[in-house]
Protein backbone atom coordinates (compact mmCIF):
# COMPACT_ATOMS: atom_id res chain seq x y z
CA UNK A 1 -3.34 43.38 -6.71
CA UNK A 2 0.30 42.10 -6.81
CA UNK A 3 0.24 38.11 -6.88
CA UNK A 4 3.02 37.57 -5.58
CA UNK A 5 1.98 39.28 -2.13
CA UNK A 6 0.29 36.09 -1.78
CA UNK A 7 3.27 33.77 -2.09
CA UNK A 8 3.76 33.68 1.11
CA UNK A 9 4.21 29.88 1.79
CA UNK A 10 7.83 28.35 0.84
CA UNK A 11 8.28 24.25 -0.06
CA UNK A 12 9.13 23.43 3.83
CA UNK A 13 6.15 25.97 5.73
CA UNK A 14 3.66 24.05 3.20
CA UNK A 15 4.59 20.80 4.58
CA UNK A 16 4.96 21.83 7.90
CA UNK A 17 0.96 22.89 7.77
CA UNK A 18 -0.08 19.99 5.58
CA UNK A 19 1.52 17.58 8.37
CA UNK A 20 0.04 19.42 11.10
CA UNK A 21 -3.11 19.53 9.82
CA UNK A 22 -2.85 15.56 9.08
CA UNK A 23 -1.33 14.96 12.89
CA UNK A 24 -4.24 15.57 14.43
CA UNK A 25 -6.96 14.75 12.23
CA UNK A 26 -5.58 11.00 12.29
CA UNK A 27 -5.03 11.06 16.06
CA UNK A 28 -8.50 11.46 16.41
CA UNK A 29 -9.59 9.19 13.58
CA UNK A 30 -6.99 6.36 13.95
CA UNK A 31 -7.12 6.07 17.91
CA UNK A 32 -11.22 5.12 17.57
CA UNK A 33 -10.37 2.79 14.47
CA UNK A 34 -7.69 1.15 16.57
CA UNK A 35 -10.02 0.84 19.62
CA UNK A 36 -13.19 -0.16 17.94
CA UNK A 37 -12.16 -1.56 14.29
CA UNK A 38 -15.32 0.00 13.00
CA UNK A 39 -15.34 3.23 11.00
CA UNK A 40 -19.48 3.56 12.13
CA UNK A 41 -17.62 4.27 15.69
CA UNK A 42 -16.91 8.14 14.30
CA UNK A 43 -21.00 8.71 14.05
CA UNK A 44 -20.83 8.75 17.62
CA UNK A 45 -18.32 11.32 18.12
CA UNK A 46 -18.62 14.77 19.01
CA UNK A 47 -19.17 17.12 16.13
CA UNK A 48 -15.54 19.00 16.25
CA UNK A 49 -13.71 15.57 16.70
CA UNK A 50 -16.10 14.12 13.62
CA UNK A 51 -14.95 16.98 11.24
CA UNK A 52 -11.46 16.94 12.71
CA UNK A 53 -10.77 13.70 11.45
CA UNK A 54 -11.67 14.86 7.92
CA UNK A 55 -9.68 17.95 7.97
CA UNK A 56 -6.53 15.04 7.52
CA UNK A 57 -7.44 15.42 4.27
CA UNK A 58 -5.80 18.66 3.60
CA UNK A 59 -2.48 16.80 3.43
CA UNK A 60 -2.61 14.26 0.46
CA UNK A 61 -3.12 16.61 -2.18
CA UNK A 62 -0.12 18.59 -1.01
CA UNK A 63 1.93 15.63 -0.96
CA UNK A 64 0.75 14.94 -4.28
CA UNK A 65 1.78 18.07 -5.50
CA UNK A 66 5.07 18.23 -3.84
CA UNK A 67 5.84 14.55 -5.96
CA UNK A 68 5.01 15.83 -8.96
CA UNK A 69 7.44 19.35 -8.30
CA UNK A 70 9.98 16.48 -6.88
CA UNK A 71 10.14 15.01 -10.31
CA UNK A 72 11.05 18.43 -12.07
CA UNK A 73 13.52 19.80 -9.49
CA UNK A 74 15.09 16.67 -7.89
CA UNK A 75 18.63 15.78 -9.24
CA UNK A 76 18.24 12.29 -9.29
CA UNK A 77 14.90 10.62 -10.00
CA UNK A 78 16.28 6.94 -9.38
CA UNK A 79 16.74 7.91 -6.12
CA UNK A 80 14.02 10.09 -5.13
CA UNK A 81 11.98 6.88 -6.25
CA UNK A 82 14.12 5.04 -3.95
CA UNK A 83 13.85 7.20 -1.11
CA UNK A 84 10.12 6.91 -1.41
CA UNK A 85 9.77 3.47 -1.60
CA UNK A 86 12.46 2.78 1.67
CA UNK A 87 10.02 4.77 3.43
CA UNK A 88 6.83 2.97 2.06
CA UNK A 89 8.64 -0.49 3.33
CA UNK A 90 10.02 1.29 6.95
CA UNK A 91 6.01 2.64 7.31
CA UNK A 92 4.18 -0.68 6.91
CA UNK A 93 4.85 -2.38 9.70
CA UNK A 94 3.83 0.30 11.68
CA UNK A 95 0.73 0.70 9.37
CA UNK A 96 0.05 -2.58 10.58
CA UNK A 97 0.51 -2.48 14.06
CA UNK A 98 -2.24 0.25 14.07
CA UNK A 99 -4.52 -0.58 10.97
CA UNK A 100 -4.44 -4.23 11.35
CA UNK A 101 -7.72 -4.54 13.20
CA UNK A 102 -9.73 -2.37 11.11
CA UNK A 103 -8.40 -3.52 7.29
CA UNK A 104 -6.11 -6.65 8.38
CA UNK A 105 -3.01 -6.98 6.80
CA UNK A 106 -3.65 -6.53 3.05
CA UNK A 107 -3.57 -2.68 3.57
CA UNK A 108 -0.49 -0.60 2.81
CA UNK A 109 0.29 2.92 3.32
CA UNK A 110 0.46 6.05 1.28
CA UNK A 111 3.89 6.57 0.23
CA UNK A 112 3.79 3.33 -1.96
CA UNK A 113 0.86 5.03 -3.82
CA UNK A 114 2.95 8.35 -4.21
CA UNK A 115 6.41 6.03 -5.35
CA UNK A 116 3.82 4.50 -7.78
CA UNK A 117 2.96 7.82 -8.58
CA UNK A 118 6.32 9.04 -9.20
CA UNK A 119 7.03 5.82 -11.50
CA UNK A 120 4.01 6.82 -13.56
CA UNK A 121 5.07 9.96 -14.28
CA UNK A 122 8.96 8.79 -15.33
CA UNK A 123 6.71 6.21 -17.74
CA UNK A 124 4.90 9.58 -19.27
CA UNK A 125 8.25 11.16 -19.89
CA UNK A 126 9.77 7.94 -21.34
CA UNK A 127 10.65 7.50 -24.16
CA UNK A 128 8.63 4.42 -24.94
CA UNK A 129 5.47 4.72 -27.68
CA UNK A 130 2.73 6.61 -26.13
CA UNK A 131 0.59 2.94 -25.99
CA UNK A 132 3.24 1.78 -23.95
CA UNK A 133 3.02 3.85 -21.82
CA UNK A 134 -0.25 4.00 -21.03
CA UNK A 135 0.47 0.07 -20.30
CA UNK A 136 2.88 1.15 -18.09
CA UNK A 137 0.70 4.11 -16.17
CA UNK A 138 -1.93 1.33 -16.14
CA UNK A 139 0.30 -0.95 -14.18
CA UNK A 140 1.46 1.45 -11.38
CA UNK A 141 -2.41 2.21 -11.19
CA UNK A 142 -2.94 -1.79 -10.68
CA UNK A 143 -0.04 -2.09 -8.42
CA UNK A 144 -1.82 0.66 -5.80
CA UNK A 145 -5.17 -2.22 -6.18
CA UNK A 146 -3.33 -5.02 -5.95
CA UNK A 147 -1.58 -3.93 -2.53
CA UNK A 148 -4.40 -1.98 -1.24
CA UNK A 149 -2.27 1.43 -0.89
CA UNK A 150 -3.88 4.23 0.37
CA UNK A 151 -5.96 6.43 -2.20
CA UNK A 152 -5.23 3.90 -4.51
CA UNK A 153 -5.52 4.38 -8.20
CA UNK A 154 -6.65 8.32 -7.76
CA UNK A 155 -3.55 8.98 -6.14
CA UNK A 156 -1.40 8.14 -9.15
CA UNK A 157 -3.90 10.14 -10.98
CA UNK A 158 -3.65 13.08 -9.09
CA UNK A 159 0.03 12.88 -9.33
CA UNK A 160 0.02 12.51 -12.77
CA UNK A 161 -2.16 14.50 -13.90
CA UNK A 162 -0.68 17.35 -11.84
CA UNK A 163 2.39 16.72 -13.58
CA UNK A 164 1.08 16.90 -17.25
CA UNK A 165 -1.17 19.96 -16.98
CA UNK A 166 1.73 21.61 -15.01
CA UNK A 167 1.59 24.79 -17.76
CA UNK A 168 -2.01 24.74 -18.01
CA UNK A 169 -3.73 25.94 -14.90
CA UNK A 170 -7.18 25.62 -16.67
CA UNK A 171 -6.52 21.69 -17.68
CA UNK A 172 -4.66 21.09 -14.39
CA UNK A 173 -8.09 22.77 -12.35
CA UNK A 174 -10.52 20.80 -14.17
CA UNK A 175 -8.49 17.46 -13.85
CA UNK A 176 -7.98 18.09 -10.39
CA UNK A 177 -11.05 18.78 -9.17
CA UNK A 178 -13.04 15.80 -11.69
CA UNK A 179 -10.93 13.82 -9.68
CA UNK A 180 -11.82 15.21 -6.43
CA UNK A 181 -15.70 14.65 -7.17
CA UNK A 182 -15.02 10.98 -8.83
CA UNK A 183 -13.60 10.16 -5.59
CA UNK A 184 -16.07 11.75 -3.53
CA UNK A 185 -18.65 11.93 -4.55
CA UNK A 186 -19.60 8.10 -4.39
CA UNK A 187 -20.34 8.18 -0.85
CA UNK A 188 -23.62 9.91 -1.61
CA UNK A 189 -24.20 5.96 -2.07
CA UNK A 190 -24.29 5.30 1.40
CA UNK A 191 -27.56 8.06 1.90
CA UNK A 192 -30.32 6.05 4.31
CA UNK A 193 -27.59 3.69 5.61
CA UNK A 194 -25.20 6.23 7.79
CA UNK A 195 -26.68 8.93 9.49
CA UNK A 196 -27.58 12.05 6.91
CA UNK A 197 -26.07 15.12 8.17
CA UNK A 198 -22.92 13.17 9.08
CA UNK A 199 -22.39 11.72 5.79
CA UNK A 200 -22.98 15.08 4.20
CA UNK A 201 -20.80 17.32 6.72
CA UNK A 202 -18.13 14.52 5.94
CA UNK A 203 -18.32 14.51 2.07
CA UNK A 204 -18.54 18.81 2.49
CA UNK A 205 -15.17 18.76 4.80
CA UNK A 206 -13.38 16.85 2.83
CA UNK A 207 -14.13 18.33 -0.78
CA UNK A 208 -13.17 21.59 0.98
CA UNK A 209 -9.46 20.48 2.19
CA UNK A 210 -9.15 19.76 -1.37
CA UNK A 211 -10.26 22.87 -2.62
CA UNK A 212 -8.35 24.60 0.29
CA UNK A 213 -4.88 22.42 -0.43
CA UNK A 214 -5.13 23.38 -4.24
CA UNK A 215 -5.18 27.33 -3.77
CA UNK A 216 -2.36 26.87 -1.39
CA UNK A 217 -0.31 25.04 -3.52
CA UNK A 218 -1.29 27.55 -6.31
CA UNK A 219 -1.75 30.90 -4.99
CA UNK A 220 0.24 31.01 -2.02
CA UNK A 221 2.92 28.57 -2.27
CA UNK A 222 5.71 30.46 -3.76
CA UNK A 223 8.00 27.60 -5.02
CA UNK A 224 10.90 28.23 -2.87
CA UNK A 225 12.77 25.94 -0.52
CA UNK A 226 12.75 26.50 2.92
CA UNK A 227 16.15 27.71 4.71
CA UNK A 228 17.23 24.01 6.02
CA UNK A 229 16.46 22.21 2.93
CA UNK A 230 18.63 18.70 3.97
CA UNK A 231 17.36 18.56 7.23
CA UNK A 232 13.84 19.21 5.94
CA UNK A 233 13.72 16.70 3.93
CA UNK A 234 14.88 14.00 6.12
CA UNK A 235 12.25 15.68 9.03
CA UNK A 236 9.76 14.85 6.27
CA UNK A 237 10.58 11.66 5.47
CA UNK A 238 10.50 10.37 9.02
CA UNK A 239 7.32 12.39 10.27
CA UNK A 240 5.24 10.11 8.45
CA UNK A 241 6.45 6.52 10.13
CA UNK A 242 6.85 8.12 13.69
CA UNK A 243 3.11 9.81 13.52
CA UNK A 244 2.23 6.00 13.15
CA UNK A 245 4.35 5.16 16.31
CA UNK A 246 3.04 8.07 18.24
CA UNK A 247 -0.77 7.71 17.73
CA UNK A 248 -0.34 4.09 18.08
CA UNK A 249 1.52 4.47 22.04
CA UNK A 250 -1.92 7.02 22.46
CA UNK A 251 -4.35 4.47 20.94
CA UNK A 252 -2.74 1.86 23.33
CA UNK A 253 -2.67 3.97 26.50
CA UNK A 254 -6.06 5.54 26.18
């Protein structure tokens, strides 16, 4: 069978279903955060709306993907970084106005984790001594801790580690998915305290967006840009602030 047959997903159609997907998995999960400020509120949900939230989770590893492409393909890095963290600072406030309740105000989004992420990977290609810059990787891994970013630490990781096993499918598979189970995995922890078959239909969902987001991006994404790259881009930027906006006018009027 001819692989590229299955290439059938350019840069823009990936994002397109990675923010879809995300849209409406954190309408459902965000509006109940916002009107309870309890994450135990989802155990009472209906089964679809339960596993809908988790599908969301198709969406960061794209993004993480697409950041550590970005690096390799984008003309400028400075400002790519730049880009990324303008959008991180125009997100928060709305990341407040709707996460506030649930993990007050020492929360921030997930575009300062993937602008961290970037920044770690432009420390790997430095030219500084390899100790360095594992200083360096170590401090954009603190930085995601220290401001509570979403999937902190393992999303610099992800990015990262993407990047270096780029050539090596084998490395890049085995990183990926230790990561995936690292991150997991751990909620087994919470067995006897939530109820069982949620717990375990929540860890299940989510490993499989993970799994489902890495053969995209490697067997059907076919590395091309879409047909409007410029608008694209800026569409892609904003999406992510004005989902906050959006689900926030539902939370509020529901």
């Amino acid at each position: 069978m001819n692989k590229d047959k299955l290439k059938i997903f350019d840069r823009d159609m990936m994002k397109c279903l990675a923010l879809f997907i995300m849209f409406w998995g954190h309408l459902a999960g965000w509006v109940t955060l916002y009107k309870h400020g309890d994450i135990k509120a989802y155990y009472s949900l209906p089964m679809w709306e339960y596993v809908l939230i988790y599908t969301s989770l198709f969406c960061p590893p794209v993004m993480f993907f697409f950041v550590a492409d970005g690096y390799k393909y984008t003309r400028d890095r400075k400002k790519y970084a730049k880009r990324l963290f303008v959008f991180a600072c125009i997100t928060q406030p709305l990341n407040w106005l709707l996460m506030r309740k649930m993990f007050g105000w020492w929360n921030s989004n997930v575009i300062f984790t993937l602008f961290f992420g970037l920044l770690a990977i432009m420390a790997w290609e430095s030219r500084f001594k390899l100790w360095q810059r594992i200083v360096l990787i170590i401090l954009c891994c603190g930085a995601t801790a220290l401001i509570q970013s979403d999937w902190i630490v393992f999303g610099v990781l992800f990015i990262l580690f993407l990047h270096i096993f780029r050539d090596k499918p084998k490395h890049r598979f085995i990183a990926y998915m230790s990561l995936t189970m690292l991150y997991f995995l751990p909620n087994l922890f919470s067995l006897g305290k939530v109820p069982t078959d949620r717990l375990l239909i929540q860890i299940a969902v989510m490993m499989l967006m993970f799994v489902l987001a890495y053969l995209c991006m490697t067997v059907f994404y076919n590395g091309k840009k879409g047909k409007y790259p410029i608008f694209a881009k800026w569409f892609f930027y904003g999406f992510y602030p004005l989902h906050y906006l959006i689900i926030w006018i539902v939370a509020v009027n529901s």
